[in-house]
PDB file of N, CA and C in Angstrom:
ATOM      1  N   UNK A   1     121.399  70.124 113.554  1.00  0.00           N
ATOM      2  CA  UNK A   1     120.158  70.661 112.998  1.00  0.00           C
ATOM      3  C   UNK A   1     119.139  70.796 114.125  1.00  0.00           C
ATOM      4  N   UNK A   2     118.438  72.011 114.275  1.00  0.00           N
ATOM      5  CA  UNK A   2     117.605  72.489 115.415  1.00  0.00           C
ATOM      6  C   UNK A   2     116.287  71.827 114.536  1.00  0.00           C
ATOM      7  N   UNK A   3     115.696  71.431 115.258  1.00  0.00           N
ATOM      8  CA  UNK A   3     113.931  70.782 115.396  1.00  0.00           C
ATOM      9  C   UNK A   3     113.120  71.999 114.885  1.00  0.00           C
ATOM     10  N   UNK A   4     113.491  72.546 116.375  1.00  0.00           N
ATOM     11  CA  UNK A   4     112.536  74.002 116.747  1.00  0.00           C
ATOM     12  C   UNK A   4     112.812  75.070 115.960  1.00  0.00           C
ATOM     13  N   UNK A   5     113.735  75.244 115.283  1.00  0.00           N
ATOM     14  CA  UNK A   5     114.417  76.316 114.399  1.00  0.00           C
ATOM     15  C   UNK A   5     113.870  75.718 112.838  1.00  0.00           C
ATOM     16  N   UNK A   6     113.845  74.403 112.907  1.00  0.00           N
ATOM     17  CA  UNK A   6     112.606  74.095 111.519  1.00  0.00           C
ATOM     18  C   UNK A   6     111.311  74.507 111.353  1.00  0.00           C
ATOM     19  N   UNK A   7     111.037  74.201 112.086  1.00  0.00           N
ATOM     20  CA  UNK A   7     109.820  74.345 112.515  1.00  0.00           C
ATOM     21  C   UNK A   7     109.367  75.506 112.060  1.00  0.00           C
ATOM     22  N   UNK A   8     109.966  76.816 113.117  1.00  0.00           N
ATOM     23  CA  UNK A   8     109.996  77.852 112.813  1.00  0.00           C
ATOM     24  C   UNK A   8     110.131  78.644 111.175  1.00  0.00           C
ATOM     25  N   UNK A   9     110.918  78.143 110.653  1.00  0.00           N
ATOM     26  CA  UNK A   9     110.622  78.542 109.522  1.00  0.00           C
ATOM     27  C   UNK A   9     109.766  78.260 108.456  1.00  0.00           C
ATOM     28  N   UNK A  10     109.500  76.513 108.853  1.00  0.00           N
ATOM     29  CA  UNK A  10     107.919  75.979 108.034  1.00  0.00           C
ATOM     30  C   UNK A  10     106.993  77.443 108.637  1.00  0.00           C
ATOM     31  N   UNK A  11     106.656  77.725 109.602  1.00  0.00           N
ATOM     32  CA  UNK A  11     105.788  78.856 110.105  1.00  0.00           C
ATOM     33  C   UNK A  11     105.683  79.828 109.059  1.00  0.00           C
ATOM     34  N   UNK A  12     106.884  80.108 109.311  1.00  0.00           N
ATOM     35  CA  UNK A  12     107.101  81.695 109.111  1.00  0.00           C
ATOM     36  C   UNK A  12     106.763  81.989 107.690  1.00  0.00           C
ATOM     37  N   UNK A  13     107.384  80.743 106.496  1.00  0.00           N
ATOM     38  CA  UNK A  13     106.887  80.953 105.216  1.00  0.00           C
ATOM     39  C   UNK A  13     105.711  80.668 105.022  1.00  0.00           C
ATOM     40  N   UNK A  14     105.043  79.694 105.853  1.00  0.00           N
ATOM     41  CA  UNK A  14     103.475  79.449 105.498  1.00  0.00           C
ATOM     42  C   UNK A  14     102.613  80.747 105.207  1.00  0.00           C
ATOM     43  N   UNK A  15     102.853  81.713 106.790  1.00  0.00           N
ATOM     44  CA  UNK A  15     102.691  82.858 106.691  1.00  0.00           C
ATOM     45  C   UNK A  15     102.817  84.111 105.429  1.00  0.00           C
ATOM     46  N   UNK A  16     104.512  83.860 105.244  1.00  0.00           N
ATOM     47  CA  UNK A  16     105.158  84.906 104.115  1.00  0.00           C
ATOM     48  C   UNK A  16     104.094  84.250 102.833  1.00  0.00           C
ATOM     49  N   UNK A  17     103.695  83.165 102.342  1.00  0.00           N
ATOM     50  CA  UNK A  17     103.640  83.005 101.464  1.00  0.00           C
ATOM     51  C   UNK A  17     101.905  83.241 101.651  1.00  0.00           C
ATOM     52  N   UNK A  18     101.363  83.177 102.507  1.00  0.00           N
ATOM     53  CA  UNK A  18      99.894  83.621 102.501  1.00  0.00           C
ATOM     54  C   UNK A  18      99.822  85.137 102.720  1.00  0.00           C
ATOM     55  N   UNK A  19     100.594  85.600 103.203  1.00  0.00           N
ATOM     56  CA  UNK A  19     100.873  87.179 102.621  1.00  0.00           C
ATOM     57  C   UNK A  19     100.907  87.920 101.652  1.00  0.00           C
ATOM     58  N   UNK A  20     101.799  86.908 100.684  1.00  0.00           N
ATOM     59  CA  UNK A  20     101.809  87.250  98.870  1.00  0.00           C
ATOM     60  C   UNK A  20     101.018  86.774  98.779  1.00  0.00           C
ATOM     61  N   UNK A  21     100.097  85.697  98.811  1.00  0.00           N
ATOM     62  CA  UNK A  21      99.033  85.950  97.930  1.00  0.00           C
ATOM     63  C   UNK A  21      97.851  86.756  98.058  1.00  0.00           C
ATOM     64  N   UNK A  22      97.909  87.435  99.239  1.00  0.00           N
ATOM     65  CA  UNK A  22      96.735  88.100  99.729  1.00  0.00           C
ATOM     66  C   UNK A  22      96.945  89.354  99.009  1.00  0.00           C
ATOM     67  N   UNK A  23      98.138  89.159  99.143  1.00  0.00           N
ATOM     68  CA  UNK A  23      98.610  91.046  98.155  1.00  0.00           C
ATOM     69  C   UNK A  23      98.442  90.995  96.990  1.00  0.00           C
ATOM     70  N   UNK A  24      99.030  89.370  96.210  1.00  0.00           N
ATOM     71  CA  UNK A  24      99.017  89.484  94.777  1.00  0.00           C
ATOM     72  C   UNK A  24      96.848  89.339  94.345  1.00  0.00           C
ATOM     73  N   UNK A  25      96.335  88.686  95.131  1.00  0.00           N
ATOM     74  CA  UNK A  25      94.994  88.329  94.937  1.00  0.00           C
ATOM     75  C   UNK A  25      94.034  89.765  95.111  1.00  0.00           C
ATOM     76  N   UNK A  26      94.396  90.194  95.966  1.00  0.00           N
ATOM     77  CA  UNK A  26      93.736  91.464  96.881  1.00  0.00           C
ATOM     78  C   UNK A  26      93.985  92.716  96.337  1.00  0.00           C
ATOM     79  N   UNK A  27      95.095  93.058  96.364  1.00  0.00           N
ATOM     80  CA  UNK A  27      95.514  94.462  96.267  1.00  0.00           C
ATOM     81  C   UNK A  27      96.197  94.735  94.275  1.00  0.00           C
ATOM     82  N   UNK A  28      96.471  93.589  93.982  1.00  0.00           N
ATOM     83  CA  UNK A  28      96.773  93.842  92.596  1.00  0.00           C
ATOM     84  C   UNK A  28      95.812  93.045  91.476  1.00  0.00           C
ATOM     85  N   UNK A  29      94.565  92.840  92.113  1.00  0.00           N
ATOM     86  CA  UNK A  29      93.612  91.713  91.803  1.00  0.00           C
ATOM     87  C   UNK A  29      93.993  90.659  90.609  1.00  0.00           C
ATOM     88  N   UNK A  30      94.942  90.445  91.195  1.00  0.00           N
ATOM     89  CA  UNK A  30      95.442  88.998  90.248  1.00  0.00           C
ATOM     90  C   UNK A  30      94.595  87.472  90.085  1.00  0.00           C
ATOM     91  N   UNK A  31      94.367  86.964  89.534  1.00  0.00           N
ATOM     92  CA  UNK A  31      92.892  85.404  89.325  1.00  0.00           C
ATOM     93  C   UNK A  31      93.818  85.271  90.109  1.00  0.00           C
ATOM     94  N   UNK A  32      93.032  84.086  90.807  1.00  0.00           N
ATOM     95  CA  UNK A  32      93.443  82.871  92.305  1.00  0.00           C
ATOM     96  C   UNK A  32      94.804  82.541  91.877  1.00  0.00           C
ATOM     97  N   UNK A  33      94.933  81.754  90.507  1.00  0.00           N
ATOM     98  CA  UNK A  33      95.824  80.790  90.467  1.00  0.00           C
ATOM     99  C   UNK A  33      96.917  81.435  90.007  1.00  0.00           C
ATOM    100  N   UNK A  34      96.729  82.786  89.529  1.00  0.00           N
ATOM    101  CA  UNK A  34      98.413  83.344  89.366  1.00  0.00           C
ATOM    102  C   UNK A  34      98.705  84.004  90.651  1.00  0.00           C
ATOM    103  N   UNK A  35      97.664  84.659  91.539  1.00  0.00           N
ATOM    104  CA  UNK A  35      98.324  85.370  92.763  1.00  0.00           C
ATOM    105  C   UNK A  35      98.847  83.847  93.442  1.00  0.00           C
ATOM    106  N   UNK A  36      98.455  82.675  93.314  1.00  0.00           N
ATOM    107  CA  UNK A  36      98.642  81.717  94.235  1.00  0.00           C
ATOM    108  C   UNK A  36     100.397  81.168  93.542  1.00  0.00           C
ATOM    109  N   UNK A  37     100.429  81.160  92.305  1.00  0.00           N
ATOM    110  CA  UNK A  37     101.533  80.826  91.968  1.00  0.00           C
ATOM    111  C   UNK A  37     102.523  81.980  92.337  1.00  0.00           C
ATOM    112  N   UNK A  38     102.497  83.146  91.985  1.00  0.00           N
ATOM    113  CA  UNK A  38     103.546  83.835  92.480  1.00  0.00           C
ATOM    114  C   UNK A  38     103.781  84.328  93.807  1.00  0.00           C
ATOM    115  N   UNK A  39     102.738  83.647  94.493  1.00  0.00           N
ATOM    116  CA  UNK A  39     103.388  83.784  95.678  1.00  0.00           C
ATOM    117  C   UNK A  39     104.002  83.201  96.203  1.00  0.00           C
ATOM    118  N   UNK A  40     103.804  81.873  95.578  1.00  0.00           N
ATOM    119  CA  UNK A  40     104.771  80.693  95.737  1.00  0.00           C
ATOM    120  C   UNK A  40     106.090  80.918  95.225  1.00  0.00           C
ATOM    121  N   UNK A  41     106.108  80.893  94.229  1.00  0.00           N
ATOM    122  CA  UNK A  41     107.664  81.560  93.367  1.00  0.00           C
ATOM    123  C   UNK A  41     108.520  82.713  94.364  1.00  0.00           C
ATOM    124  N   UNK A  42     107.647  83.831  94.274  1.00  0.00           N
ATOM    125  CA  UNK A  42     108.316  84.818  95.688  1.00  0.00           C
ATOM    126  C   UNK A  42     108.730  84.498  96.739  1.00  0.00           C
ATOM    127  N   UNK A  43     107.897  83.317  97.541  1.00  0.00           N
ATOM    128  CA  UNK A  43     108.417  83.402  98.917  1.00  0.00           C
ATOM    129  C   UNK A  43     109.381  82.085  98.607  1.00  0.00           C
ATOM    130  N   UNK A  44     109.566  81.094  98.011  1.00  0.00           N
ATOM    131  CA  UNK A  44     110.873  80.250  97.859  1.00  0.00           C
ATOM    132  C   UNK A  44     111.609  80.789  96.968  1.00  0.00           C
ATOM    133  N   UNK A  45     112.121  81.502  96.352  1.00  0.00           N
ATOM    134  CA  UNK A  45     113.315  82.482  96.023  1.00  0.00           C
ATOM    135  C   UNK A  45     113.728  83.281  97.251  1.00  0.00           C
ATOM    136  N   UNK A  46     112.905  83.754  97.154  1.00  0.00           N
ATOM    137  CA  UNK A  46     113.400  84.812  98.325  1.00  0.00           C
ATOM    138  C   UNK A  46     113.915  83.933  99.635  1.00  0.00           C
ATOM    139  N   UNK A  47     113.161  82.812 100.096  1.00  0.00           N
ATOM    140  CA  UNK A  47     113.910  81.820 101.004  1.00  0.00           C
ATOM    141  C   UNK A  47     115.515  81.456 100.681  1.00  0.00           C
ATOM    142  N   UNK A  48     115.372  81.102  98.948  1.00  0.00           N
ATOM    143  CA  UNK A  48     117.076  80.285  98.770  1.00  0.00           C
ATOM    144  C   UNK A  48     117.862  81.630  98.703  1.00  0.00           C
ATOM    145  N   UNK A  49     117.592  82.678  98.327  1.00  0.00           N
ATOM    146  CA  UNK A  49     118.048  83.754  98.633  1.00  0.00           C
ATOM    147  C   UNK A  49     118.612  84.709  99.921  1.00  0.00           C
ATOM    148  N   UNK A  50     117.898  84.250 100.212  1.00  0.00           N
ATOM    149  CA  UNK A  50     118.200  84.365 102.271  1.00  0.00           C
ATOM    150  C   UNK A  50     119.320  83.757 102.501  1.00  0.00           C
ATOM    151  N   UNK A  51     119.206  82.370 102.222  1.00  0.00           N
ATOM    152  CA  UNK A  51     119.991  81.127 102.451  1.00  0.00           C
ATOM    153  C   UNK A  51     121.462  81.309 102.360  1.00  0.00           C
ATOM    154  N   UNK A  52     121.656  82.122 100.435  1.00  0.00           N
ATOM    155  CA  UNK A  52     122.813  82.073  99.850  1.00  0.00           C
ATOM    156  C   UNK A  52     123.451  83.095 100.831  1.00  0.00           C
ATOM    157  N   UNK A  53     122.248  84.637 100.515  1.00  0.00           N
ATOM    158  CA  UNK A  53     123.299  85.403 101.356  1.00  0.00           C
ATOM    159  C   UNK A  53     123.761  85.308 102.685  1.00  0.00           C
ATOM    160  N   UNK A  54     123.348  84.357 103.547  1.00  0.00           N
ATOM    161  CA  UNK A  54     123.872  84.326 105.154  1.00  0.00           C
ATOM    162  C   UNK A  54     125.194  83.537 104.652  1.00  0.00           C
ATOM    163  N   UNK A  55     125.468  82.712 103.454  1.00  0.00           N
ATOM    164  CA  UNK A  55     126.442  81.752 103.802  1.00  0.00           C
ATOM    165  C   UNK A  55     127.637  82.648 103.326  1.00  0.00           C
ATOM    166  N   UNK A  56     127.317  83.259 102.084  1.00  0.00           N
ATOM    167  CA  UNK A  56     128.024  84.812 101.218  1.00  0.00           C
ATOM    168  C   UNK A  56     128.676  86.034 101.953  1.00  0.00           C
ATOM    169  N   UNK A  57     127.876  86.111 102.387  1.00  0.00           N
ATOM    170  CA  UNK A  57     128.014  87.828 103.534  1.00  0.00           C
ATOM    171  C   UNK A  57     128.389  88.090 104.903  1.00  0.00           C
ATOM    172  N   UNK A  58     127.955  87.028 105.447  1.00  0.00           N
ATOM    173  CA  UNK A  58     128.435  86.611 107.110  1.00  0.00           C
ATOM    174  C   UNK A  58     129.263  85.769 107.360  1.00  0.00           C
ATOM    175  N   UNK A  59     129.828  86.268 108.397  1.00  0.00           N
ATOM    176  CA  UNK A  59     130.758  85.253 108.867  1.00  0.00           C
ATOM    177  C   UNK A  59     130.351  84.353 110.417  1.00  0.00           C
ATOM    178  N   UNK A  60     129.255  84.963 110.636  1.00  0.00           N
ATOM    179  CA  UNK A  60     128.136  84.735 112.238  1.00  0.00           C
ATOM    180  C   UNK A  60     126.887  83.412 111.635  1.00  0.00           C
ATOM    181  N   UNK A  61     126.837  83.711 110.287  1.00  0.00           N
ATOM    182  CA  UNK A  61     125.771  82.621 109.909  1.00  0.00           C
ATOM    183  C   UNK A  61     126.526  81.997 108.775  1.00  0.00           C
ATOM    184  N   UNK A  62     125.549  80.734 108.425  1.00  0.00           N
ATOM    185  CA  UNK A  62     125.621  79.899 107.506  1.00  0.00           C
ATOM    186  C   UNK A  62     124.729  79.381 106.665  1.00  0.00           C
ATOM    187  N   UNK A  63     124.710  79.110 105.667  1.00  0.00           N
ATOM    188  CA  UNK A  63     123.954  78.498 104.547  1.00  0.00           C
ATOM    189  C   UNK A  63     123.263  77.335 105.390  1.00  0.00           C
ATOM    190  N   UNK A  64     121.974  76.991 104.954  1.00  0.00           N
ATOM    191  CA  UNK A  64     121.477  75.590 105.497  1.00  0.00           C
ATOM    192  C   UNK A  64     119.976  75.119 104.529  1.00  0.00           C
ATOM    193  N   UNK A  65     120.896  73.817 103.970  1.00  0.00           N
ATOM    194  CA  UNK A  65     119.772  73.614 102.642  1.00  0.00           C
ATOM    195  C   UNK A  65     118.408  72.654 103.707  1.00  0.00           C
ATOM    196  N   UNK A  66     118.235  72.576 104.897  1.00  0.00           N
ATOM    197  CA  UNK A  66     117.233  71.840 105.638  1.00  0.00           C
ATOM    198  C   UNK A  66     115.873  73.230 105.703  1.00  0.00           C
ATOM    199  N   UNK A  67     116.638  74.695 105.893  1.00  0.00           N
ATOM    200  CA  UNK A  67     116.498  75.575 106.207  1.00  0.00           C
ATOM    201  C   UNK A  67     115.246  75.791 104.910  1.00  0.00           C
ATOM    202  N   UNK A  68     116.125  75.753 103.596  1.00  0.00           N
ATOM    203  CA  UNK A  68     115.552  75.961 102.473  1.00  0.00           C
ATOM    204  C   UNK A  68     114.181  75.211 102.210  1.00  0.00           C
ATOM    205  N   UNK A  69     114.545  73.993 102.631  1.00  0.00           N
ATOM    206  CA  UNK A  69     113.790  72.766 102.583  1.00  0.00           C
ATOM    207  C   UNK A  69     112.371  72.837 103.395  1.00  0.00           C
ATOM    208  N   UNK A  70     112.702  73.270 105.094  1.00  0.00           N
ATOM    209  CA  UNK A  70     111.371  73.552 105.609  1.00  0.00           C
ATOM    210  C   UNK A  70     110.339  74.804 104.921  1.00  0.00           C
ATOM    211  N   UNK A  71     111.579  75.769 104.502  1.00  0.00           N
ATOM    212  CA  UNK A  71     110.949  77.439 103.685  1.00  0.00           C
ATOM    213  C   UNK A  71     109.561  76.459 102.844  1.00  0.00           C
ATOM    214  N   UNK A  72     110.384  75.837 102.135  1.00  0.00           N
ATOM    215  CA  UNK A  72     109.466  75.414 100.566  1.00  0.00           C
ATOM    216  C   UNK A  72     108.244  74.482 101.210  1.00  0.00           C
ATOM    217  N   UNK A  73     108.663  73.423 102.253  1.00  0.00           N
ATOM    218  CA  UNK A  73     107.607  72.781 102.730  1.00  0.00           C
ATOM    219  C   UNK A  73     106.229  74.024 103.360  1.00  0.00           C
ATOM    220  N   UNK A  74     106.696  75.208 103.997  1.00  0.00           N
ATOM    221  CA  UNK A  74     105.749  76.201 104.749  1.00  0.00           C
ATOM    222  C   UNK A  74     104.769  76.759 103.021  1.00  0.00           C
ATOM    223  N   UNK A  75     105.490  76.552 102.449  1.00  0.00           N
ATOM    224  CA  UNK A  75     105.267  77.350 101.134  1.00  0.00           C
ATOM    225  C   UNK A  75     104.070  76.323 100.847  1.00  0.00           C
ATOM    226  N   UNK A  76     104.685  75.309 100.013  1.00  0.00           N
ATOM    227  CA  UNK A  76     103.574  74.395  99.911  1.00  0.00           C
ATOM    228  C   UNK A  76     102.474  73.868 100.864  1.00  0.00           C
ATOM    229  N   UNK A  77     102.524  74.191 102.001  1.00  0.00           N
ATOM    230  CA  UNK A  77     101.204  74.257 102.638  1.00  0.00           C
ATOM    231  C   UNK A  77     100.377  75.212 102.785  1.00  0.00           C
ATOM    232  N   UNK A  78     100.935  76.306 102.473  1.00  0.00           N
ATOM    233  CA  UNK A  78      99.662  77.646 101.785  1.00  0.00           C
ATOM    234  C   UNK A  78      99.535  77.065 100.782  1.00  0.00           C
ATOM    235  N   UNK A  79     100.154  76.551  99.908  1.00  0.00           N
ATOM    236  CA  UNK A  79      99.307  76.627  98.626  1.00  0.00           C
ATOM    237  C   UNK A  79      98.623  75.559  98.139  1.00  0.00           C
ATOM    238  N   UNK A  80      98.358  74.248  99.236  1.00  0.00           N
ATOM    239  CA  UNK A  80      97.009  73.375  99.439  1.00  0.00           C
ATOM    240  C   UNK A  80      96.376  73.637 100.105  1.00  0.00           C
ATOM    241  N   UNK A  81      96.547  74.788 101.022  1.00  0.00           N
ATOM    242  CA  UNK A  81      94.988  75.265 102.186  1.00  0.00           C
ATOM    243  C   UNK A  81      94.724  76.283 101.271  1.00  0.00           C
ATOM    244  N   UNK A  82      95.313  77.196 100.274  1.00  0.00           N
ATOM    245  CA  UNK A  82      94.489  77.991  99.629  1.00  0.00           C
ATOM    246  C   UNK A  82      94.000  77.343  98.145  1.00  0.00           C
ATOM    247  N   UNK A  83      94.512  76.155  97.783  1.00  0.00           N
ATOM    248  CA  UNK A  83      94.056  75.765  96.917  1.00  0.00           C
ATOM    249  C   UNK A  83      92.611  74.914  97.036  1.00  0.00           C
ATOM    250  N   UNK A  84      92.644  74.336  98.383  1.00  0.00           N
ATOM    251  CA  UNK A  84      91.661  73.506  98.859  1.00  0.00           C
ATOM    252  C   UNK A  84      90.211  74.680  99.030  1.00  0.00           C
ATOM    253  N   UNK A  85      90.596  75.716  99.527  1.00  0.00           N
ATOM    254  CA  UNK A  85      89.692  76.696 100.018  1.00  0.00           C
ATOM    255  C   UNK A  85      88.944  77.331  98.313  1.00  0.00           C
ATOM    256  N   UNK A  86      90.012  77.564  98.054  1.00  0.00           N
ATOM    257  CA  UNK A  86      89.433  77.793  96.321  1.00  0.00           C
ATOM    258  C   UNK A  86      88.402  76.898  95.733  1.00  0.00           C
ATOM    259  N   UNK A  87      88.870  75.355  96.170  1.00  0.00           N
ATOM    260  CA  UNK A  87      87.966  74.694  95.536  1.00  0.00           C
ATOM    261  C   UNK A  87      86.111  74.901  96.439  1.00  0.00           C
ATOM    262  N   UNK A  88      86.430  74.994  97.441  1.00  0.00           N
ATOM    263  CA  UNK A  88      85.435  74.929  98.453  1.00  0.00           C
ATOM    264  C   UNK A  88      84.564  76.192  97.758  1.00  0.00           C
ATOM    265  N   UNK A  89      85.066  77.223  97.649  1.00  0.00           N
ATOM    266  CA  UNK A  89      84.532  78.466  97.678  1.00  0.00           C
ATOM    267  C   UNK A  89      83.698  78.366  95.793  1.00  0.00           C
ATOM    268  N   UNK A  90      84.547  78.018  95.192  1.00  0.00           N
ATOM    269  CA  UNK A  90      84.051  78.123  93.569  1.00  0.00           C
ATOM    270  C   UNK A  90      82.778  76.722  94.082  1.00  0.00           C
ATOM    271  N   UNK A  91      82.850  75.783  94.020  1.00  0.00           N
ATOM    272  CA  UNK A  91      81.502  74.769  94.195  1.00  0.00           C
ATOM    273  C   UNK A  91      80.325  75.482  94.977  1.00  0.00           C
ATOM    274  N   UNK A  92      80.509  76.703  95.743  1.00  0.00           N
ATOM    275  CA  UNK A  92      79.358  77.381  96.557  1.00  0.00           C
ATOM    276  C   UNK A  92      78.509  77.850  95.416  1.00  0.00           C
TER     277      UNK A  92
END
């Protein structure tokens, strides 16, 4: 198991998943807490989904439930910095 290759993907979904909600909040003006939930839902599906098909379809990659595991951890840290920020912003 790579460190740096965890890592990397805590990143990358933190990102993916503050992406959906910017789209689901922004562009399809969804309230906070459903663009915030489905973006959560979107970007960890779509993570275990990733997952299945590398282990399914390739023969160069493999399934890796640590993989899944950092996805959902990146996930859940958008959705206490945008939940935290929500709170900040509604008390103004």
């Amino acid at each position: 198991m790579s460190f740096g290759d965890k890592i990397f993907h805590f990143l990358a979904y933190t990102v993916l998943a503050f992406l959906w909600y910017n789209t689901f909040f922004n562009t399809f003006r969804l309230e906070r807490r459903k663009a915030l939930l489905y973006a959560a839902l979107f970007s960890i599906v779509f993570g275990i989904v990733i997952e299945v098909l590398q282990g399914v379809l390739t023969t160069s990659r493999s399934s890796d439930v640590y993989d899944v595991m950092a996805n959902t951890m990146g996930v859940f840290l958008t959705v206490i910095i945008v939940f935290i920020k929500n709170l900040i912003t509604i008390k103004k």
